[in-house]
Protein backbone atom coordinates (compact mmCIF):
# COMPACT_ATOMS: atom_id res chain seq x y z
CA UNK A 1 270.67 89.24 103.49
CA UNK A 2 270.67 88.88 100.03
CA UNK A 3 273.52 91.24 99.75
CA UNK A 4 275.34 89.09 102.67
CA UNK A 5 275.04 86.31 100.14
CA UNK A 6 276.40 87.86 97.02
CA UNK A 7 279.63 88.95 98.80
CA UNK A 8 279.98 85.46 99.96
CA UNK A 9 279.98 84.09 96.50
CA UNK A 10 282.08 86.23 95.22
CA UNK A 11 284.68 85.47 97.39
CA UNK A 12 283.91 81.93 97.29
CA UNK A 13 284.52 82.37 93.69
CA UNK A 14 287.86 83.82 94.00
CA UNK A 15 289.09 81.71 96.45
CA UNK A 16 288.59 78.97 93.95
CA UNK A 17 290.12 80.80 91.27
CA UNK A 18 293.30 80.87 92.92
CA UNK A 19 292.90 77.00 94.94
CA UNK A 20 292.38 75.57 91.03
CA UNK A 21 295.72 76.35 90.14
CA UNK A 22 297.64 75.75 93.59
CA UNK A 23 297.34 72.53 95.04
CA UNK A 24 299.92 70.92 97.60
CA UNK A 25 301.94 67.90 97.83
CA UNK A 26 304.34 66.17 100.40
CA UNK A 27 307.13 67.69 97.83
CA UNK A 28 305.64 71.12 97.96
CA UNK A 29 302.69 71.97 100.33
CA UNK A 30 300.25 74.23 100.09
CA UNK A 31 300.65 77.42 102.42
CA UNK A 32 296.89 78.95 103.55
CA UNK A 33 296.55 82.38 104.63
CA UNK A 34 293.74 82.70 106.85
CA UNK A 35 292.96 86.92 107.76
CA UNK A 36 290.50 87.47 110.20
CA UNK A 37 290.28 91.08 111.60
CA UNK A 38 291.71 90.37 115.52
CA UNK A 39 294.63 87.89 114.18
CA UNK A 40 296.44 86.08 110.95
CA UNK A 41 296.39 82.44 111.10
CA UNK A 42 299.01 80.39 108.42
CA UNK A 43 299.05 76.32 108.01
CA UNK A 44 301.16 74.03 105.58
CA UNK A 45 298.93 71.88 103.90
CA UNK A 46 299.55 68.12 102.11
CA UNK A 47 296.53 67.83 99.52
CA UNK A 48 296.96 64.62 98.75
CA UNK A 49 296.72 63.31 102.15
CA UNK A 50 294.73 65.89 103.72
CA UNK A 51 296.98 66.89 106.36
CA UNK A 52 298.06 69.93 107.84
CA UNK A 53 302.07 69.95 108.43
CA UNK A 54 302.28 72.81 110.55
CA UNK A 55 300.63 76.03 111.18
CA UNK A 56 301.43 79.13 113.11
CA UNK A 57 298.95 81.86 114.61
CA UNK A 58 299.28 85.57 115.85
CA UNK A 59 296.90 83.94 118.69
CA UNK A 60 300.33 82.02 119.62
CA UNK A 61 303.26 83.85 118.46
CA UNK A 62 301.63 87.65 119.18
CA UNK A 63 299.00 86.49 121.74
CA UNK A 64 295.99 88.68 122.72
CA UNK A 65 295.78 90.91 119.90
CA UNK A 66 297.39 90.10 116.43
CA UNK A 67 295.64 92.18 113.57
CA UNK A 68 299.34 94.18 112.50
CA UNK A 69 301.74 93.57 109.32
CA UNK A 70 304.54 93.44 112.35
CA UNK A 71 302.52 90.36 113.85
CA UNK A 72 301.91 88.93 110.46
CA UNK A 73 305.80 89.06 110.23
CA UNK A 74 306.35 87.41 113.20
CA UNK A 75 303.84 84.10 112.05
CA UNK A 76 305.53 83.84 108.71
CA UNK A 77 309.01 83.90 110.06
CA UNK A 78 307.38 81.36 112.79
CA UNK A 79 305.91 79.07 109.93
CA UNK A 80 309.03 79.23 107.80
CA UNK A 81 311.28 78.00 110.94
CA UNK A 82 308.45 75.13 111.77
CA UNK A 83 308.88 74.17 108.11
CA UNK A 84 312.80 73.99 108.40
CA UNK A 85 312.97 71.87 111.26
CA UNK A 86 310.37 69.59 108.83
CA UNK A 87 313.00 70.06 106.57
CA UNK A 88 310.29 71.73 103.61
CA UNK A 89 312.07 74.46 101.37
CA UNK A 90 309.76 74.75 99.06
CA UNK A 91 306.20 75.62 99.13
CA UNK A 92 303.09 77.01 97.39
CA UNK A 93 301.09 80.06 98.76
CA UNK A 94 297.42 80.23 98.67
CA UNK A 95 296.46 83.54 99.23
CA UNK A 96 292.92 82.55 98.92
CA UNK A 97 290.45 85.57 98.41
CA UNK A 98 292.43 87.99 99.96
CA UNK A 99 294.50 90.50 97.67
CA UNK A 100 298.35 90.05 98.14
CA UNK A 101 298.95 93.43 100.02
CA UNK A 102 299.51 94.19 103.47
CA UNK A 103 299.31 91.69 106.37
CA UNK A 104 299.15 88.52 103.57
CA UNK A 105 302.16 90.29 101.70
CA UNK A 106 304.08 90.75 105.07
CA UNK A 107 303.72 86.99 105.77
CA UNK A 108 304.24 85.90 102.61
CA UNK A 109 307.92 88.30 102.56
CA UNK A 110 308.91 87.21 106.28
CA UNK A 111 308.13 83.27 104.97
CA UNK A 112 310.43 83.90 102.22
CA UNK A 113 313.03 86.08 104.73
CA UNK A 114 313.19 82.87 106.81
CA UNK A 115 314.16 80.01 103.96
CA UNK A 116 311.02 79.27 102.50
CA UNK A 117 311.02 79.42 98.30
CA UNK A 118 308.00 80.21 96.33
């Protein structure tokens, strides 16, 4: 348990590191990564209001199972086209804890593929 806890903080810690230095507007929101190990979910995010803009999910674009850089793909390009049609170019990405590699850098390359600027 007390291993269980450390873990936690230090990703807690990181997470911070990185949420210190991005924070979203209506101008530019903030784009979260969240990585679980069955799916990827994304959301854009207006800090100053509190509001989530849009979001995207393998759970809906992929459907039962989501957990592959090609279904990461897939949500990104889906965010980025949500964002268009909310007429958003430009964004910030929170990668949160996770390391930008793999499914989080294959989101983060499709968002960009699809119009998005970061």
């Amino acid at each position: 348990m007390k291993q269980a806890r450390l873990v936690r903080e230090r990703r807690e810690r990181r997470a911070m590191r990185v949420r210190k230095r991005v924070r979203g507007d209506a101008a530019r929101p903030r784009l979260s990564v969240f990585r679980s190990h069955r799916h990827i979910y994304a959301q854009l995010i207006d800090d100053a209001v509190g509001r989530t803009l849009c979001a995207s999910s393998s759970r809906v674009v992929c459907g039962e199972y989501g957990g592959t850089v090609a279904h990461a793909q897939k949500v990104g390009s889906d965010l980025a086209e949500k964002a268009k049609a909310l007429s958003i170019g430009k964004i910030r990405f929170d990668r949160g804890h996770y390391r930008f590699h793999g499914r989080i850098k294959a989101l983060a390359e499709a968002a960009r593929k699809g119009g998005l600027e970061f």
